[in-house]
Each structure stands twice: as C-alpha cells, then as structure tokens.
N, C-alpha and C. Protein backbone atom coordinates (compact mmCIF):
# COMPACT_ATOMS: atom_id res chain seq x y z
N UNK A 1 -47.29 107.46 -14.21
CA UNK A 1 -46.40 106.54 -13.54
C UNK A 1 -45.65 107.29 -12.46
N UNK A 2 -45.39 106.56 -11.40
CA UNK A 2 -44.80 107.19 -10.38
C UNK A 2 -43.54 106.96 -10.41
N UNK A 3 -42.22 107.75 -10.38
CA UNK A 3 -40.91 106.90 -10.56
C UNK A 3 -40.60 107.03 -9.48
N UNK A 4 -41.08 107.24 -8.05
CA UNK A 4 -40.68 107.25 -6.66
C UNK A 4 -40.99 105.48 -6.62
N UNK A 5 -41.58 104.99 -7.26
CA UNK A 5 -41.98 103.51 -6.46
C UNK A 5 -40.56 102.75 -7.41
N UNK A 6 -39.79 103.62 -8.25
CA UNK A 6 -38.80 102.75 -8.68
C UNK A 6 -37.10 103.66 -8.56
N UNK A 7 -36.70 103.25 -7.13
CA UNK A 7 -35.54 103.38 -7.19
C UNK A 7 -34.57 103.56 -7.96
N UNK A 8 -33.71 104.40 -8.99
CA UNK A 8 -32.87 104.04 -10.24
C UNK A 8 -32.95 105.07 -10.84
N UNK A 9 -31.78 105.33 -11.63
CA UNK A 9 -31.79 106.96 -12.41
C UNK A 9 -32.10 105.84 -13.77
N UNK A 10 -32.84 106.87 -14.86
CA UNK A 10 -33.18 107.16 -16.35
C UNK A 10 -32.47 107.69 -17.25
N UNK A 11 -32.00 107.22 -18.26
CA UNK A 11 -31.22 107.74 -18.86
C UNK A 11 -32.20 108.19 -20.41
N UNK A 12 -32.50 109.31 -20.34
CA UNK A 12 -33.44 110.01 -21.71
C UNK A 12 -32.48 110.11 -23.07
N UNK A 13 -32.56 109.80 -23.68
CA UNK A 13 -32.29 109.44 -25.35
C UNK A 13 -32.65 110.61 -25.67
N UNK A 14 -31.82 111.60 -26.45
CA UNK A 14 -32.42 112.60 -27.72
C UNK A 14 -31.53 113.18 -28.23
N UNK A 15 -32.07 113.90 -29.60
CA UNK A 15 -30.96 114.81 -30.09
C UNK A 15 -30.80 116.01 -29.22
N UNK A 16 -31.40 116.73 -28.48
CA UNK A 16 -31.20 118.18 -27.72
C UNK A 16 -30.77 117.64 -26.26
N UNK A 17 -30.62 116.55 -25.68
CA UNK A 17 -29.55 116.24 -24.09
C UNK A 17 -31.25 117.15 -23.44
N UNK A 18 -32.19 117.47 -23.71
CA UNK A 18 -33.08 118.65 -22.70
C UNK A 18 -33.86 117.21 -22.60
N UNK A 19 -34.79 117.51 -21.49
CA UNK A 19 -36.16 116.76 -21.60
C UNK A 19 -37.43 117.52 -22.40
N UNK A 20 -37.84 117.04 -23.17
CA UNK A 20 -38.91 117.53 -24.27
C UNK A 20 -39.88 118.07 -23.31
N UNK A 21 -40.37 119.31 -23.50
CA UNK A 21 -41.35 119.89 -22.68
C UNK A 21 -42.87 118.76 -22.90
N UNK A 22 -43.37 118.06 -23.44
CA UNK A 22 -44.48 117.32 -23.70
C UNK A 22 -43.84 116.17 -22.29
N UNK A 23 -43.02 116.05 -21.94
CA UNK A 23 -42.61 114.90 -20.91
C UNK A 23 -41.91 115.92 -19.34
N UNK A 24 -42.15 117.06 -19.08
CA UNK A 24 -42.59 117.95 -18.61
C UNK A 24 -43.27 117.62 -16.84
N UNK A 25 -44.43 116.94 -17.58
CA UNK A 25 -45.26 117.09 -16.65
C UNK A 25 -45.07 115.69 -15.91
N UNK A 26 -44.86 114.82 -16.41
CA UNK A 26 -44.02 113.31 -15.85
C UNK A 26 -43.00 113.20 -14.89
N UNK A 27 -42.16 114.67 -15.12
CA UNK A 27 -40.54 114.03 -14.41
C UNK A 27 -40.73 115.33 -13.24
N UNK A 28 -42.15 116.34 -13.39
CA UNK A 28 -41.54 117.13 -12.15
C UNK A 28 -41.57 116.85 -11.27
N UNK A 29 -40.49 116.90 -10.32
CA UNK A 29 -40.30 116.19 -9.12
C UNK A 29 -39.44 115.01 -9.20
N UNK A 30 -38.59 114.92 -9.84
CA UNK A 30 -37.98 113.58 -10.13
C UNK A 30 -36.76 114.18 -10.88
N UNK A 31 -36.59 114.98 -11.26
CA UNK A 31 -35.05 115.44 -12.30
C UNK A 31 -34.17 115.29 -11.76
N UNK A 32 -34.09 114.66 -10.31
CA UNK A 32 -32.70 114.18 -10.08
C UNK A 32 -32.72 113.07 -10.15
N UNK A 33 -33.58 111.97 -10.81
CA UNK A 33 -33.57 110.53 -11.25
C UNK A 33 -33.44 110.35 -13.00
N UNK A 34 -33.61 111.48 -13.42
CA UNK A 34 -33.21 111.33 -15.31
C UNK A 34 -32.12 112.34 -15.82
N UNK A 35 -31.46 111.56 -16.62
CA UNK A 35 -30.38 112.29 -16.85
C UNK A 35 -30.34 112.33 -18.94
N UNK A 36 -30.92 113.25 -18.92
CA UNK A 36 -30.61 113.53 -20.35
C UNK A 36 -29.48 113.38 -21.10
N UNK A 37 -29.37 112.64 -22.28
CA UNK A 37 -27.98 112.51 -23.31
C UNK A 37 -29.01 113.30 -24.57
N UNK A 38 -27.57 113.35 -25.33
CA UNK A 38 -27.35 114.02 -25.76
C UNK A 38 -27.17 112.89 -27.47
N UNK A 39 -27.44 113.72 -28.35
CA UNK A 39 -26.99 112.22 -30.00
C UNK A 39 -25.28 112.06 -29.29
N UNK A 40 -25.20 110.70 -28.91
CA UNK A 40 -24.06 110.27 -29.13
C UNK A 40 -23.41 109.55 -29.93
N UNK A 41 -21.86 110.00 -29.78
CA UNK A 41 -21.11 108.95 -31.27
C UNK A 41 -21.27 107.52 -31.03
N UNK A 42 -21.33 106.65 -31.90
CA UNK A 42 -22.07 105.61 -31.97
C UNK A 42 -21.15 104.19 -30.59
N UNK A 43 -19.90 104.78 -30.95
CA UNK A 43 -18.92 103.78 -29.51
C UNK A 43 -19.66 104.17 -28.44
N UNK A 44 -19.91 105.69 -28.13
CA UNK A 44 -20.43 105.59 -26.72
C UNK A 44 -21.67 105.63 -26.63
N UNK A 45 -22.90 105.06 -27.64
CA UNK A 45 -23.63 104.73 -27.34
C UNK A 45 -23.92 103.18 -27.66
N UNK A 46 -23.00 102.43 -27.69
CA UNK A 46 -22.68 101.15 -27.83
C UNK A 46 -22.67 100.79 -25.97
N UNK A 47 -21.56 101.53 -25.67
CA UNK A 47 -21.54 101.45 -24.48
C UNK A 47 -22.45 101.83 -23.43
N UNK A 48 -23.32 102.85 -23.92
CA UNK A 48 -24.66 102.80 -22.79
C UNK A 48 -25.42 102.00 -22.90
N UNK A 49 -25.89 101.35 -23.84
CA UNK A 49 -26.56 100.06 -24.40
C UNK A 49 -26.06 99.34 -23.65
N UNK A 50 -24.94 98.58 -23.34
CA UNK A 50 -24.00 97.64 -22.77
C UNK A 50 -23.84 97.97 -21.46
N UNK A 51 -24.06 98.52 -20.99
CA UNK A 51 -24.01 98.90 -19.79
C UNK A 51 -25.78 99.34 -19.04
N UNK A 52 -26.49 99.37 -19.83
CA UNK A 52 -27.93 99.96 -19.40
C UNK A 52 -28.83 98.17 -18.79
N UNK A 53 -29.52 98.45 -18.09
CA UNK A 53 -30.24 97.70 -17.67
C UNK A 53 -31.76 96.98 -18.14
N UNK A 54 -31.77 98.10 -18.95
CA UNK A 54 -33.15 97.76 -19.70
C UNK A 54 -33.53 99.00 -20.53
N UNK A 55 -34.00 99.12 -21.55
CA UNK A 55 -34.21 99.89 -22.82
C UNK A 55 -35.73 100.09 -22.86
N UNK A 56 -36.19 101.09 -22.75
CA UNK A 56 -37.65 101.19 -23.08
C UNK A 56 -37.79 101.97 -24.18
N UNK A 57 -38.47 101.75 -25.46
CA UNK A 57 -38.88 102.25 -26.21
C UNK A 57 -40.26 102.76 -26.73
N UNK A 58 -40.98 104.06 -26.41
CA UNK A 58 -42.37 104.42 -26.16
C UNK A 58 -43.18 105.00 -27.37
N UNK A 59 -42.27 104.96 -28.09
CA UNK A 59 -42.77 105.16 -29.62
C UNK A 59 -44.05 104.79 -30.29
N UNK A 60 -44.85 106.34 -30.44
CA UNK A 60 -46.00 105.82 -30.99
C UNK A 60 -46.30 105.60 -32.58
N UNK A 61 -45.21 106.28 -33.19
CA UNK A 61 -45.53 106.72 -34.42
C UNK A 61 -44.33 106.50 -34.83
N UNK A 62 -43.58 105.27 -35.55
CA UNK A 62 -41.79 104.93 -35.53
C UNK A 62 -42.02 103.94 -37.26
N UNK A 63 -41.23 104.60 -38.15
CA UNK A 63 -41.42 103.74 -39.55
C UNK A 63 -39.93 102.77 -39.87
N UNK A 64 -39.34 102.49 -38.30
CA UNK A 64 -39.34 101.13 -38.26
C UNK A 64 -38.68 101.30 -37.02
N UNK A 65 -37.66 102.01 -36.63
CA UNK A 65 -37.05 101.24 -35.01
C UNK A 65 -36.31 100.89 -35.02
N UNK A 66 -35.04 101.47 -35.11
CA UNK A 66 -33.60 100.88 -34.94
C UNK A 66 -32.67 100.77 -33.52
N UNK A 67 -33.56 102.22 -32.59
CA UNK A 67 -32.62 101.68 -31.35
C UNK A 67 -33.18 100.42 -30.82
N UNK A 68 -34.40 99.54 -30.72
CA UNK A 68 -34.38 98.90 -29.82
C UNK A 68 -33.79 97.28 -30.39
N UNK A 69 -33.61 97.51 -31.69
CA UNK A 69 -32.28 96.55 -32.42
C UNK A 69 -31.15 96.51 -31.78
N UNK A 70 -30.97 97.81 -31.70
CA UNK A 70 -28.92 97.92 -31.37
C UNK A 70 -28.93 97.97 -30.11
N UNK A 71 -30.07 98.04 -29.07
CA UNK A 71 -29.84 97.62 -27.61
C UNK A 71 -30.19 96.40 -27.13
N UNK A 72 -30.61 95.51 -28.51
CA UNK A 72 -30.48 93.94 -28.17
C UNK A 72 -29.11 93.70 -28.59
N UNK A 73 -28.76 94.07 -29.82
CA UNK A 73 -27.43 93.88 -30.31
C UNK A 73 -26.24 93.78 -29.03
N UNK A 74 -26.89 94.97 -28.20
CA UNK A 74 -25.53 94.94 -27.04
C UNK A 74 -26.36 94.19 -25.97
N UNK A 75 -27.34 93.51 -25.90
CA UNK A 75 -27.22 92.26 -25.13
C UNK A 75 -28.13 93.48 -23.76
N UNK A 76 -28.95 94.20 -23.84
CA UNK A 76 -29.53 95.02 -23.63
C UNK A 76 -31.22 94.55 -23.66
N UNK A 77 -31.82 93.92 -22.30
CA UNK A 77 -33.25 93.53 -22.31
C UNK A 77 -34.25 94.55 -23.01
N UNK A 78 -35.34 94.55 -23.77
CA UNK A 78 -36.27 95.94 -24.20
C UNK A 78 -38.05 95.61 -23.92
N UNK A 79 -38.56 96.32 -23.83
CA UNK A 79 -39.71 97.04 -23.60
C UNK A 79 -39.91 97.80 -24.35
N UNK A 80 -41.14 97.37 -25.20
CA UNK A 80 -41.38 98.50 -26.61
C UNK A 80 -42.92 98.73 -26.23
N UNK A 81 -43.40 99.61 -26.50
CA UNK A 81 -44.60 100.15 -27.80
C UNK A 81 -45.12 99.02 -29.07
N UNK A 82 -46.24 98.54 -28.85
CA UNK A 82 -46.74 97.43 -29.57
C UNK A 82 -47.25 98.10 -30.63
N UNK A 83 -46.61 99.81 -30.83
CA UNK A 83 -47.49 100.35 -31.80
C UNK A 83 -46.58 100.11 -33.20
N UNK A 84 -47.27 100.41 -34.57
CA UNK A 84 -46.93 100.50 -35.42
C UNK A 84 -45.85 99.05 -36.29
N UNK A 85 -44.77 99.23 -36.47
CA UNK A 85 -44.45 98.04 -37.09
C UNK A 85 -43.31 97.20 -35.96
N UNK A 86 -43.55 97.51 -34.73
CA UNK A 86 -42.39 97.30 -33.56
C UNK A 86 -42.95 96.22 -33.43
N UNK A 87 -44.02 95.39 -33.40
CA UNK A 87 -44.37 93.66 -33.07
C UNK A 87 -43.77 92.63 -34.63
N UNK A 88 -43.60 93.26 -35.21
CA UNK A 88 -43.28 92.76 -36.46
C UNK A 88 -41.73 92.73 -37.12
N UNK A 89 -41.22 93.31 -36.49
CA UNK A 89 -39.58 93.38 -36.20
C UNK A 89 -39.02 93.00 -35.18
N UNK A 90 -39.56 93.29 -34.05
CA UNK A 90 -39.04 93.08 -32.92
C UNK A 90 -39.40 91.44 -32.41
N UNK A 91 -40.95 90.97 -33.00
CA UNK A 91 -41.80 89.47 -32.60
C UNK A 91 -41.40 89.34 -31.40
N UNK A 92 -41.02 88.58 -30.92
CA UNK A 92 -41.41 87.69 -29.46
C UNK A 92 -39.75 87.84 -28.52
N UNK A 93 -39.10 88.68 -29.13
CA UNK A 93 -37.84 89.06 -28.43
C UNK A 93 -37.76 90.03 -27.41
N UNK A 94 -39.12 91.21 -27.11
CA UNK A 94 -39.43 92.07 -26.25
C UNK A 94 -40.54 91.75 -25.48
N UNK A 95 -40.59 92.91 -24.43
CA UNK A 95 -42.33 92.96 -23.71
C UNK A 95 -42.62 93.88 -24.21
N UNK A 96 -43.85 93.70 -24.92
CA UNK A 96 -44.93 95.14 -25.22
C UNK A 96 -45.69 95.42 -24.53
N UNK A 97 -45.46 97.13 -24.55
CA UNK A 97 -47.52 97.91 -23.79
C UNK A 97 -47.99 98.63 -24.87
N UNK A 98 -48.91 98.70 -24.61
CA UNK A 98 -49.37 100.28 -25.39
C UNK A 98 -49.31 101.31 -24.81
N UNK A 99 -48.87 102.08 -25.65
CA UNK A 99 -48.41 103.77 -25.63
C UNK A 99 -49.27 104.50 -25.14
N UNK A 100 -50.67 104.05 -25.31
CA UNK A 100 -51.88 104.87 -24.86
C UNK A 100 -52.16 103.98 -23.45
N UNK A 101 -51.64 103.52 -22.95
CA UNK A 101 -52.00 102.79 -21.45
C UNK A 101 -50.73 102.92 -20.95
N UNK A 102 -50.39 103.96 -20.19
CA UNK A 102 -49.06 104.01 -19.32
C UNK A 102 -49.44 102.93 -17.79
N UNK A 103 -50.51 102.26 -17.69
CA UNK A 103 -50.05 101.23 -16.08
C UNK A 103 -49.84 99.83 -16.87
N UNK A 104 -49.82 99.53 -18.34
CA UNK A 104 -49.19 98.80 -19.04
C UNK A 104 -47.38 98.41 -18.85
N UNK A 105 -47.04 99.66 -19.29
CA UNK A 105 -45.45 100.01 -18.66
C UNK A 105 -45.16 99.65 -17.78
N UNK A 106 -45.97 100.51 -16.47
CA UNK A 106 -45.60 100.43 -15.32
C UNK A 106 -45.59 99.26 -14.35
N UNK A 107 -46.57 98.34 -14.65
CA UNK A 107 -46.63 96.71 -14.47
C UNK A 107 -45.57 96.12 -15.09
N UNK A 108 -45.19 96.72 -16.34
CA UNK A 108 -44.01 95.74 -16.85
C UNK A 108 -42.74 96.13 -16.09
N UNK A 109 -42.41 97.25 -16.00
CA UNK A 109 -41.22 97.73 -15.41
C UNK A 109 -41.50 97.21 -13.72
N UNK A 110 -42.85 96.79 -12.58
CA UNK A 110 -42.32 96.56 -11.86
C UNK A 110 -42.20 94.85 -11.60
N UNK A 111 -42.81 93.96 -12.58
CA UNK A 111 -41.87 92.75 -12.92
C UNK A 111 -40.76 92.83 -13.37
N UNK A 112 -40.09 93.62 -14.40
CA UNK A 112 -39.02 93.79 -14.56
C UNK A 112 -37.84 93.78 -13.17
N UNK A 113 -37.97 94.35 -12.55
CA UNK A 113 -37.48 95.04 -11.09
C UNK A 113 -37.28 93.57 -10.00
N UNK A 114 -38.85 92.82 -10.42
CA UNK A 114 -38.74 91.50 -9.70
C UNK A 114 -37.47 90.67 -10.04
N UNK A 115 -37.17 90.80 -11.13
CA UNK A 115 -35.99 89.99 -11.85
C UNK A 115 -34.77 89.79 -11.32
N UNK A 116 -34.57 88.37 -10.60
CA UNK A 116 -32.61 88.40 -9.94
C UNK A 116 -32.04 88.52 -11.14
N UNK A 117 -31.28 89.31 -11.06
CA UNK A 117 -30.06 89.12 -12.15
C UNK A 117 -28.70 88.54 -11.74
N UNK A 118 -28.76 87.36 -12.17
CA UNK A 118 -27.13 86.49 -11.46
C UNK A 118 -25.63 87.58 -11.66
C-alpha cells in the first residue's frame, strides 16, 4: 500500500510506542506520517478512539478482539480482518479485507476517504 496516495498521519497501537520491525518495510519513507503509542491508560485511550477517524484492525491470528469493540464503543468507524472470529463478533457493523490481500484495505480505505463527513 502506498500511504503517499493518502494524505493523514497513523496512529500505530502497541505495547513498545516502536514500529515492529516486520512493518519495517511498509512505512520506509513515510515515518513522518505514523506516530507510534505507546499501552495507554484506558481514559486516554478512550480519547484517541473518540477522537480517531477510523480504526483499522489487521489481525490475523486474534482469539477474540476487543479493540475494535471499544473503538465502536467511542463512536469510532472500523475496518477489520475477516480473519478468525472478527466476522462473528463484529457481523455487519464493520468493513472487512483479508489480511492476506493488502489492495483489499487499500480500496477500502480509499472509499473510506470518499466519505463527506457532515
């Protein structure tokens, strides 16, 4: 995926605030569009939820999926991974791709983008 064709900083989810060397080869050239966090306490990640634009969740291997719950909870649009038990919790409240087809994503994220938001 190219993130030059999408204007907008990234906000990366993890326990270490680093970008995982396996995602490496994706962002070089782009690290001034993602901004790594860090485990946050749960208020201020209430508030990035609430404040974020859209939630992608790319999870291939997840035995069930709780952030992309608590970033509907805060009223937070999502984009999941159709893998594993995420169509079955999540049903017809997200857009799914598969994990193994990244221009899946990338079609969704640039309808996403089409979207007025009032």
């Amino acid at each position: 995926m190219e993130f030059q064709n999408f204007k907008t900083k990234w906000t990366l989810g993890g326990a270490s605030g680093k970008i995982p060397d396996y995602l490496q080869s994706f962002v070089t050239g782009y690290e001034d569009q993602i901004v790594p966090m860090k485990k946050l306490p749960l208020e201020e990640l209430r508030c990035l939820y609430s404040c974020a634009d859209l939630f992608i969740f790319p999870s291939k291997y997840e035995g069930f999926g709780f952030p992309p719950l608590e970033a509907q909870a805060c009223g937070c649009p999502v984009i999941s991974s159709n893998s594993t038990v995420m169509p079955e919790i999540l049903q017809n409240s997200v857009f799914y791709f598969s994990p193994e087809n990244p221009a899946e994503l990338e079609n969704l994220l640039k309808d996403f983008l089409k979207i007025e938001i009032p």
